[in-house]
Protein backbone atom coordinates (compact mmCIF):
# COMPACT_ATOMS: atom_id res chain seq x y z
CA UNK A 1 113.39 225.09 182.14
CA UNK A 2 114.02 227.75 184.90
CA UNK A 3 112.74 229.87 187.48
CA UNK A 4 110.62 233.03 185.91
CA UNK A 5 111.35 236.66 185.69
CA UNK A 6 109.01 239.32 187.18
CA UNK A 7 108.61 243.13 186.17
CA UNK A 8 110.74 244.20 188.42
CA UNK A 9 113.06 241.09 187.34
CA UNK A 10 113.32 242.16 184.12
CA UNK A 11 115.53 238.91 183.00
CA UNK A 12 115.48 240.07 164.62
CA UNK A 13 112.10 237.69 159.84
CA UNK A 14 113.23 235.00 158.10
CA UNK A 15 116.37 234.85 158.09
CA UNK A 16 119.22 237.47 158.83
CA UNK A 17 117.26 240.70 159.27
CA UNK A 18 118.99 244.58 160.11
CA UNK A 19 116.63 246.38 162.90
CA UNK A 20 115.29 248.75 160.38
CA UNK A 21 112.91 251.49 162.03
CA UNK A 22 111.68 251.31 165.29
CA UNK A 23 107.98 252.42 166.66
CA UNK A 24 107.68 254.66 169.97
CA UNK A 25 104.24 253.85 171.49
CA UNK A 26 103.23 255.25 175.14
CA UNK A 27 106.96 254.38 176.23
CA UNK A 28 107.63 250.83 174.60
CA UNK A 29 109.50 250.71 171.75
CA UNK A 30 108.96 247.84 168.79
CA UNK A 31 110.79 246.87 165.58
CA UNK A 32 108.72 247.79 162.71
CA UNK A 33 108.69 245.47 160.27
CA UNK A 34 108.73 246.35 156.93
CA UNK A 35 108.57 243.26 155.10
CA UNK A 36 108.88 239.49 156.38
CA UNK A 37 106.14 236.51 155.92
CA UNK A 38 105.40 235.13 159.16
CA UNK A 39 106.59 231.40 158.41
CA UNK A 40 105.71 228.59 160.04
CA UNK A 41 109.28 227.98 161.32
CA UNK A 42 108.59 231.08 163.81
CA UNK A 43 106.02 228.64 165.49
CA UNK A 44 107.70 226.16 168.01
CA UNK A 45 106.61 223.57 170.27
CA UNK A 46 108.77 221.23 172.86
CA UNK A 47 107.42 217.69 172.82
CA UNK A 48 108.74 215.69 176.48
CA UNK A 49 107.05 212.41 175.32
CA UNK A 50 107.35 212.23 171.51
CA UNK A 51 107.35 208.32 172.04
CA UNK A 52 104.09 208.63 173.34
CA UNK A 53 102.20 211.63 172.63
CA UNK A 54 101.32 213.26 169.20
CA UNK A 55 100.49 217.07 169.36
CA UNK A 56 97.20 218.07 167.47
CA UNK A 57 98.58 221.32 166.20
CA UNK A 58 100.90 222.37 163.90
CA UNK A 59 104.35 223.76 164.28
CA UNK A 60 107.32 224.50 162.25
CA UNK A 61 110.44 223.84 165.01
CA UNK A 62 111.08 222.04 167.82
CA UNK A 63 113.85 221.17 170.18
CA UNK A 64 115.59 218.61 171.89
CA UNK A 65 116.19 219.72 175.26
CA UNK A 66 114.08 217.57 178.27
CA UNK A 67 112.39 215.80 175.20
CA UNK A 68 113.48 211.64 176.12
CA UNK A 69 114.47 209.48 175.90
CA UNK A 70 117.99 209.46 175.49
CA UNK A 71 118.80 212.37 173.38
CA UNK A 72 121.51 214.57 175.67
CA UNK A 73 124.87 213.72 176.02
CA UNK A 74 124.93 211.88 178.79
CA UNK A 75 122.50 209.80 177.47
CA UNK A 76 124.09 209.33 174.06
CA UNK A 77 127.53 209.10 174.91
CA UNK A 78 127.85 206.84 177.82
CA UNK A 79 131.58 205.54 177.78
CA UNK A 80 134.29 207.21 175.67
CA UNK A 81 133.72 206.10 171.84
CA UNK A 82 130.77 204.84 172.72
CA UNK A 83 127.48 206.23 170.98
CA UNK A 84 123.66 204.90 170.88
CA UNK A 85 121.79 207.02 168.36
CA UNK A 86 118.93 205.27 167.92
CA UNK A 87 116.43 207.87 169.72
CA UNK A 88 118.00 210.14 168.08
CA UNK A 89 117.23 208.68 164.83
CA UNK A 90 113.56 208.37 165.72
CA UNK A 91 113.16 211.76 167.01
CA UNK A 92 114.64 213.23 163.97
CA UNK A 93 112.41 210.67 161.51
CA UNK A 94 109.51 212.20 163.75
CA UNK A 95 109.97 215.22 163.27
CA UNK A 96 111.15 215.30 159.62
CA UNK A 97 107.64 213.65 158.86
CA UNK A 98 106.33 216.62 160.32
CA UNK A 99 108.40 218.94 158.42
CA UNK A 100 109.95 220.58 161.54
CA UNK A 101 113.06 222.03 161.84
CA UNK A 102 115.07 220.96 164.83
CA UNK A 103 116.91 222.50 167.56
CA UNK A 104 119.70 220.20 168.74
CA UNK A 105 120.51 221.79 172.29
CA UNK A 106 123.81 220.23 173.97
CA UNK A 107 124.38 220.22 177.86
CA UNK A 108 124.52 217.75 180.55
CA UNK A 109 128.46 216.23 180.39
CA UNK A 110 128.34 212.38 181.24
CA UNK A 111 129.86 211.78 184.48
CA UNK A 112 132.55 209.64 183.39
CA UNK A 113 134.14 212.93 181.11
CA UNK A 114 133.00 215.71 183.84
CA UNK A 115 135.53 217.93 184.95
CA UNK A 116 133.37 217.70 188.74
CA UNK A 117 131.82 214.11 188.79
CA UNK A 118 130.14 214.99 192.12
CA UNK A 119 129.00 218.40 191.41
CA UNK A 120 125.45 217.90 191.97
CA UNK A 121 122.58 219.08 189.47
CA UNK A 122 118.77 218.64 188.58
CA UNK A 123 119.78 215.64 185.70
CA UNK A 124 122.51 213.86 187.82
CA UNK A 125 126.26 214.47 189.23
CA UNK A 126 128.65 216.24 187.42
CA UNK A 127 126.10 217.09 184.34
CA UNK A 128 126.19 220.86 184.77
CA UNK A 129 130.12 221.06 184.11
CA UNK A 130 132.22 221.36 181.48
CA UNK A 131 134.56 218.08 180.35
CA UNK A 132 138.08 217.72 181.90
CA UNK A 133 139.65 217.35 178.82
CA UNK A 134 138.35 219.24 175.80
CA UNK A 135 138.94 216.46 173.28
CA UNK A 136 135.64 214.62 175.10
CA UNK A 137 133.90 217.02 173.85
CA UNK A 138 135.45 217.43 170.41
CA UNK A 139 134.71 213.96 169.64
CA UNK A 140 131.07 213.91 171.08
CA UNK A 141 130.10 217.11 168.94
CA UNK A 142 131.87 215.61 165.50
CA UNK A 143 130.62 211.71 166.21
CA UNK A 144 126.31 213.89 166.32
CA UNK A 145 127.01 216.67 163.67
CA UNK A 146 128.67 213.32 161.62
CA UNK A 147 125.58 211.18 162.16
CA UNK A 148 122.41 214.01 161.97
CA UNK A 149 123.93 215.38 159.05
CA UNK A 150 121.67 217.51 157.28
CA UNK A 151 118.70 216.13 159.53
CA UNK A 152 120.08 219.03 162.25
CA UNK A 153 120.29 222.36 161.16
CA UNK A 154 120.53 224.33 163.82
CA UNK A 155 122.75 223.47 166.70
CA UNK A 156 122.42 225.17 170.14
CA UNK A 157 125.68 225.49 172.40
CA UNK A 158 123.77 224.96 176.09
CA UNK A 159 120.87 225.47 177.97
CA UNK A 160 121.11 227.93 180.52
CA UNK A 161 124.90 228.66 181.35
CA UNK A 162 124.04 231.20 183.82
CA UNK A 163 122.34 229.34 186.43
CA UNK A 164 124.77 226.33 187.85
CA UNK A 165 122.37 223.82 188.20
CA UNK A 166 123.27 223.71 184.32
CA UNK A 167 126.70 224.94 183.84
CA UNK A 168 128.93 225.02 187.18
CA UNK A 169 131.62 225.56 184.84
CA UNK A 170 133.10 229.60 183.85
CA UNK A 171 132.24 231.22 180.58
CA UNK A 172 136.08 231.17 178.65
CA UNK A 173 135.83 227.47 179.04
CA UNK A 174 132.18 227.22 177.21
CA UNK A 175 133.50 229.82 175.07
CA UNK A 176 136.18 227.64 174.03
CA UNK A 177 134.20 224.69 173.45
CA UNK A 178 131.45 227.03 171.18
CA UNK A 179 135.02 227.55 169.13
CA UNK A 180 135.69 224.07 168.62
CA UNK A 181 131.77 222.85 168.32
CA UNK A 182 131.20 225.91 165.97
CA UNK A 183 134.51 224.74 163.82
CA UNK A 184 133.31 221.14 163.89
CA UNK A 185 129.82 221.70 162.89
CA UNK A 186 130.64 223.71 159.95
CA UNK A 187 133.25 221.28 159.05
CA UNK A 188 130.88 218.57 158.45
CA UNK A 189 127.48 220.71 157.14
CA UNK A 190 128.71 223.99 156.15
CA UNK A 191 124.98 225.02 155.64
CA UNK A 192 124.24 224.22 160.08
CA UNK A 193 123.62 227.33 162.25
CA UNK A 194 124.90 227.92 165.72
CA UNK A 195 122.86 229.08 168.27
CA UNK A 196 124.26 230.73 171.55
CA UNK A 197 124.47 229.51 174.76
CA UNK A 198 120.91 230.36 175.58
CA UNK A 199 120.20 232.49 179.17
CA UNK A 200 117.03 232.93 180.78
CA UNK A 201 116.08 234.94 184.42
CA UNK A 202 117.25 238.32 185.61
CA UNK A 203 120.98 236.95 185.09
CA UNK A 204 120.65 235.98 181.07
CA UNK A 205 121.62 239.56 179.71
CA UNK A 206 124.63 239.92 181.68
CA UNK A 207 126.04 236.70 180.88
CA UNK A 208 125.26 236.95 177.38
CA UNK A 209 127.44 240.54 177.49
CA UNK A 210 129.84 238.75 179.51
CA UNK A 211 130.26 235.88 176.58
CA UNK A 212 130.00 238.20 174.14
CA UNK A 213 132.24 240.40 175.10
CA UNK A 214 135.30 237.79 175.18
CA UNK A 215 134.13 236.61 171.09
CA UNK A 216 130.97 234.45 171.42
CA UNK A 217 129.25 236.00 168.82
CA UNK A 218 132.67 234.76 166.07
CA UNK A 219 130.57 231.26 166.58
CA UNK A 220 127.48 231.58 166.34
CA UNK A 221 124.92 232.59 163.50
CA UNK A 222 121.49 233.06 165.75
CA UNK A 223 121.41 234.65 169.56
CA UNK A 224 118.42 233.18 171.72
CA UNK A 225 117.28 233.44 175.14
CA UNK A 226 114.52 232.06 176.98
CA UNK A 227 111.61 234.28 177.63
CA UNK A 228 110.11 233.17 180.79
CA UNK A 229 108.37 236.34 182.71
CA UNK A 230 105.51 236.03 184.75
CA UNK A 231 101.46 236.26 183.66
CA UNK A 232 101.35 239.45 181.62
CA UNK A 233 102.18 238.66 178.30
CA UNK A 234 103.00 241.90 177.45
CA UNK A 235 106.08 241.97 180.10
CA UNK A 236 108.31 240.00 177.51
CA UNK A 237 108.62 243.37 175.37
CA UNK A 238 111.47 244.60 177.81
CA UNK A 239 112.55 241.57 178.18
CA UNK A 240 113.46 241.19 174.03
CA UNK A 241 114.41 245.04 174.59
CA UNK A 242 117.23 244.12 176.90
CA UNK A 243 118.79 241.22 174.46
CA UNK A 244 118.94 243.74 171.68
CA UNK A 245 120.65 246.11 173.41
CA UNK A 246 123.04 243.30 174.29
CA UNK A 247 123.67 242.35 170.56
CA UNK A 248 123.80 245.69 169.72
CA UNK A 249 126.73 246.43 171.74
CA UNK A 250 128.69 243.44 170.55
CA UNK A 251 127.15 244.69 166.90
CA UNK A 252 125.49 241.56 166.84
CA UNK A 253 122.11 242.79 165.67
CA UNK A 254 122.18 241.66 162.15
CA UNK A 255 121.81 238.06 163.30
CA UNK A 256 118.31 236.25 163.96
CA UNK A 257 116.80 236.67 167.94
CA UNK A 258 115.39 233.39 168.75
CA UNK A 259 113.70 232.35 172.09
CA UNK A 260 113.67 228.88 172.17
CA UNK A 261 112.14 228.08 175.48
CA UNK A 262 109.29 229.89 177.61
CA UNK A 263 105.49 229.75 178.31
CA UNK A 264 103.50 231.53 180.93
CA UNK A 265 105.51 231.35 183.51
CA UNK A 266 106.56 227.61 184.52
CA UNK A 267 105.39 227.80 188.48
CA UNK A 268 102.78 225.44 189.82
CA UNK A 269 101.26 227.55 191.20
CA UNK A 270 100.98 230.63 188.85
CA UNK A 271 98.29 232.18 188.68
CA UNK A 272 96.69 231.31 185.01
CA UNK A 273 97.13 227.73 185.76
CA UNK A 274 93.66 226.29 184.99
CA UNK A 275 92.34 229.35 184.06
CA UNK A 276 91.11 230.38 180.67
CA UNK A 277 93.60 233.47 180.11
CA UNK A 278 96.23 230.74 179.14
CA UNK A 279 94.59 231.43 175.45
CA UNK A 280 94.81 235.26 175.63
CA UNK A 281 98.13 234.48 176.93
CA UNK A 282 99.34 232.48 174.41
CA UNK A 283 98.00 234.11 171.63
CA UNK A 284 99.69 237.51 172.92
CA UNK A 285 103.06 235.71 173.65
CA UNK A 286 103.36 234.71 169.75
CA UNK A 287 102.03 238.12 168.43
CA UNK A 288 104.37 240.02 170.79
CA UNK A 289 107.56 238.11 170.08
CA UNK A 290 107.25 238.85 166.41
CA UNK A 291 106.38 242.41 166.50
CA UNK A 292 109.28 242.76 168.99
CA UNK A 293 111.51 241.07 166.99
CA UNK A 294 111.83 237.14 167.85
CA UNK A 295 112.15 235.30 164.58
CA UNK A 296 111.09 231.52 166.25
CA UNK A 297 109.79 230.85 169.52
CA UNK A 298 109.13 227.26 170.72
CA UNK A 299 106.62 227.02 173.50
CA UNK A 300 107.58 224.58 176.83
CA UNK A 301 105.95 222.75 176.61
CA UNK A 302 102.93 220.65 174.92
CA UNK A 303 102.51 217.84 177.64
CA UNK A 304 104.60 219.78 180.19
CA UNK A 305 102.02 220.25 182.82
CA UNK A 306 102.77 223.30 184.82
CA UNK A 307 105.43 224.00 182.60
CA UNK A 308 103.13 225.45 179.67
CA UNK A 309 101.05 221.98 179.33
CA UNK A 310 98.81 221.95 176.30
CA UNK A 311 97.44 218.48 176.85
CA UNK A 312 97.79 215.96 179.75
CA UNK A 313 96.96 211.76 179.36
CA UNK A 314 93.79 212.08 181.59
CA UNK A 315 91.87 214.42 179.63
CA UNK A 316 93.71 214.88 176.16
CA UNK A 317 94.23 218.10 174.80
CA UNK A 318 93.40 221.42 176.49
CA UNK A 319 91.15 224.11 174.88
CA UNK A 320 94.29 226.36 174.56
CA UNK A 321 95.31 223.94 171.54
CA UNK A 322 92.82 225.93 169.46
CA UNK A 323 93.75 229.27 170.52
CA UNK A 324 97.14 228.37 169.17
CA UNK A 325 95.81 226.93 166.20
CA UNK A 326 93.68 229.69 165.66
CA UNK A 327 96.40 232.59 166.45
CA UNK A 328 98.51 230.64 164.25
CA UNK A 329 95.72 230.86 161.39
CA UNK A 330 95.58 234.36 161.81
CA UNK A 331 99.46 235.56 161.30
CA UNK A 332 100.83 232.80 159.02
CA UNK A 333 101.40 233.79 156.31
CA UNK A 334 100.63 237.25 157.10
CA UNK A 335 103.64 240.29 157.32
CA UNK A 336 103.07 242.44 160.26
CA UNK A 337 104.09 245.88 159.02
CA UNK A 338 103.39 248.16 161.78
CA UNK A 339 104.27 245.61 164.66
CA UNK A 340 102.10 246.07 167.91
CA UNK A 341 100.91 249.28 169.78
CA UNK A 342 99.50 250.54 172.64
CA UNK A 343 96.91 254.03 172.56
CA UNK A 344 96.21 256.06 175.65
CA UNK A 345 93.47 253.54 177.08
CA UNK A 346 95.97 250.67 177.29
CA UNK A 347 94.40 248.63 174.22
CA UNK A 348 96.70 246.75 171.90
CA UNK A 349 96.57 246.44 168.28
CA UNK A 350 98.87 244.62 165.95
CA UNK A 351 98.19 245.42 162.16
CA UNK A 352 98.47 242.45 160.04
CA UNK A 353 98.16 242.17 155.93
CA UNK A 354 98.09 239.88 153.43
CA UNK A 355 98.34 239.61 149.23
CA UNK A 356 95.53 241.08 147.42
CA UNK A 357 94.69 244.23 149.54
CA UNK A 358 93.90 241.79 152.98
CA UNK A 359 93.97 243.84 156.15
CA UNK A 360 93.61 242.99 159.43
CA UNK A 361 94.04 244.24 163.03
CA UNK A 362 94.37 242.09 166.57
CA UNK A 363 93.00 243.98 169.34
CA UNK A 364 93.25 243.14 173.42
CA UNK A 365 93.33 245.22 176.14
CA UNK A 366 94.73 243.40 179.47
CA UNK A 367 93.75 245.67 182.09
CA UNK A 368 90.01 246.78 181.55
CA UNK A 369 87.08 246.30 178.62
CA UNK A 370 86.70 249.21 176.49
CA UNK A 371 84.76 250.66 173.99
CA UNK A 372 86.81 250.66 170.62
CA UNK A 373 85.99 252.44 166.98
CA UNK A 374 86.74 250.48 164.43
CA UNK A 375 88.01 251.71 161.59
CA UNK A 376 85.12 251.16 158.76
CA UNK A 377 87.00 249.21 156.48
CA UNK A 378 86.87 246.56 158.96
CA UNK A 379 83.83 244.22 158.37
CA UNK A 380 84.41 240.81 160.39
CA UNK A 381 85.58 239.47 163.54
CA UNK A 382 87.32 236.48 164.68
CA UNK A 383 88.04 235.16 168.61
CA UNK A 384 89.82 232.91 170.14
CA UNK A 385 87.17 230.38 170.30
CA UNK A 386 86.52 230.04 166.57
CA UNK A 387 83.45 232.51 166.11
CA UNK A 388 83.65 234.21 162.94
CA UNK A 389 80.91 236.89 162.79
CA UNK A 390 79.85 240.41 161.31
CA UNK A 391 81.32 243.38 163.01
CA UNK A 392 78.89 244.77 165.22
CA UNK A 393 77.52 248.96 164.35
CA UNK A 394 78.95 251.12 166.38
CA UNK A 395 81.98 250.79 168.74
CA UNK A 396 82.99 247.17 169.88
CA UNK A 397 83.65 246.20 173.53
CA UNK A 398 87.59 244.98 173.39
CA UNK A 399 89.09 242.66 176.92
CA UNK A 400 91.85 240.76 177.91
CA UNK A 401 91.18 238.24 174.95
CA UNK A 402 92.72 239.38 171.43
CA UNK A 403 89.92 239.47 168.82
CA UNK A 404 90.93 239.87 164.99
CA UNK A 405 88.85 242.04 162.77
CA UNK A 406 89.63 242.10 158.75
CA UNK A 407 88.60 243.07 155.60
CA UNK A 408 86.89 239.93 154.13
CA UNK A 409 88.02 236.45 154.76
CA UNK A 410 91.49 235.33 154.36
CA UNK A 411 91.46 231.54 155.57
């Protein structure tokens, strides 16, 4: 979690993908993608309570980080040699019974092994630095990557290293310890993947270049950042823009671009909070990502409340559940293989097909209603809200909220 970027603040796919072409439209470039299923891995969700609360949606990853309890290292490992697992265990049966992949994120040093007990931070003193003595942390990361064993896949190396509330510590010494965490994980499950250090805000790209540039991408298999931004969904296109030109110049664009944490914005008192663009938004935010060139994204989060909250214990969950349900019906399964646009009036569409001939477009446009033609192949039309109907004669009014039209009925 973190403060969000602004436009002025400007903070690839199933597997290992090579940028192929790219798509120049009014300005913005976007990977094209010429093949890829849109799997249900790319569709993330952060549960806080998993205890507690049981999402009514459907997602494909999720991730460890500020879920509780007692998942982190400081909560695991609270005396040297000493390790309680057990909500570990649970979250992983959880989610396994879900068929989610998870994100193991590491961060937050117990006091007794910090390098600077008193260092103060959001979690508690002396969480945000690294260990005093490396072998700490050698023994933490083999005693987890022993015990999840193939229950964790994918193993991230910390949660925002560029602001100090979470790492007070410099980037050789997390470099180092991605080295030995990177040699130790693939010790014990050669088939894991390590995820970068992942950066968030106006600071992220430089201190990805920065760790990059001294060897960080030797250990790790995915690079991921968080893409907070503000209420335009559309404003996370430069945002992926800058972290490819990042891996690019470390030629570290063959490997997978993940964002593992962001929603629309994180501030109380932003302005879609309680608003009904929080659907548009969402819906965007996963469409975008894709066509950009984000293989998984995991939203922050389900019962976060400000922080991206999809449901809250008073009223259950919010009406922006079905959005995502229903933006996830449309593109699952689906390859995108023109990505997303923009024409001269501003309006959006992202070109979507199927087996069997299915064709289908999403269409938004965030700054005014205008009158589109649709192509005549087109003969149905899906919004956010469920409504499945005949496309209308003529041209058809297109807003702020995406509308799908297709060529018969895929789901």
């Amino acid at each position: 979690m973190n403060i969000a970027c602004t436009l002025r603040q400007l903070r690839a796919s199933l597997s290992v993908v090579v940028l192929s072409s790219v798509l120049t439209s009014c300005g913005t470039a976007f990977v094209n993608r010429d093949s890829g299923v849109i799997p249900r891995a790319f569709f993330g969700m952060t549960v806080l309570d998993s205890q507690h609360v049981t999402p009514t949606l459907n997602y494909g990853t999720t991730r460890t980080w500020d879920s509780f309890p007692m998942l982190d290292w400081a909560d695991i490992n609270s005396s040297a040699g000493v390790y309680q697992f057990q909500d570990l265990d649970a979250f992983l049966q959880l989610n396994q019974a879900r068929g989610a992949d998870v994100i193991y994120t590491f961060g937050r040093t117990p006091r007794w092994a910090s390098s600077k007990p008193e260092a103060p931070g959001p979690y508690g003193p002396g969480q945000c630095a690294p260990p005093s003595d490396l072998r700490n942390w050698d023994n933490y990361v083999t005693a987890i990557a022993a015990h999840a064993g193939p229950r964790i896949t994918y193993w991230e190396l910390w949660n925002e290293p560029q602001d100090p509330e979470y790492y007070c510590g410099d980037v050789q010494t997390l470099l180092t310890m991605a080295q030995h965490a990177y040699q130790i994980i693939k010790s014990i499950n050669p088939a894991a993947q390590v995820i970068t250090p992942t950066v968030t805000a106006s600071g992220g790209p430089a201190w990805l270049d920065a760790y990059l540039s001294k060897g960080g991408g030797n250990y790790a298999d995915i690079i991921s950042f968080h893409g907070y931004c503000n209420d335009e969904a559309e404003s996370i296109n430069p945002v992926v823009s800058r972290y490819q030109k990042v891996m690019a110049a470390h030629d570290q664009s063959s490997k997978p671009l993940w964002d593992t944490e962001a929603d629309w914005a994180g501030d109380a008192d932003d302005v879609l909070e309680g608003s009904g663009n929080q659907a548009a938004f969402m819906a965007k935010f996963y469409l975008l990502q894709w066509s950009a060139g984000v293989s998984r994204f995991v939203w922050y989060a389900y019962d976060g409340g400000s922080w991206g909250g999809l449901w809250n214990p008073a009223t259950g969950a919010d009406p922006v559940v079905a959005a995502y349900n229903i933006v996830q019906q449309w593109m699952l399964g689906a390859s995108m293989t023109s990505g997303c646009m923009t024409d001269s009036s501003g309006t959006w569409s992202c070109a979507l097909s199927r087996p069997g001939g299915y064709q289908a477009l999403v269409l938004w446009n965030s700054g005014k209603t205008v009158s589109y033609q649709v192509p005549r192949q087109y003969t149905d039309l899906r919004d956010l809200m469920g409504n499945v109907r005949s496309l209308p004669r003529g041209n058809l009014e297109i807003g702020g909220s995406p509308v799908l039209v297709e060529t018969g009925t895929a789901f």
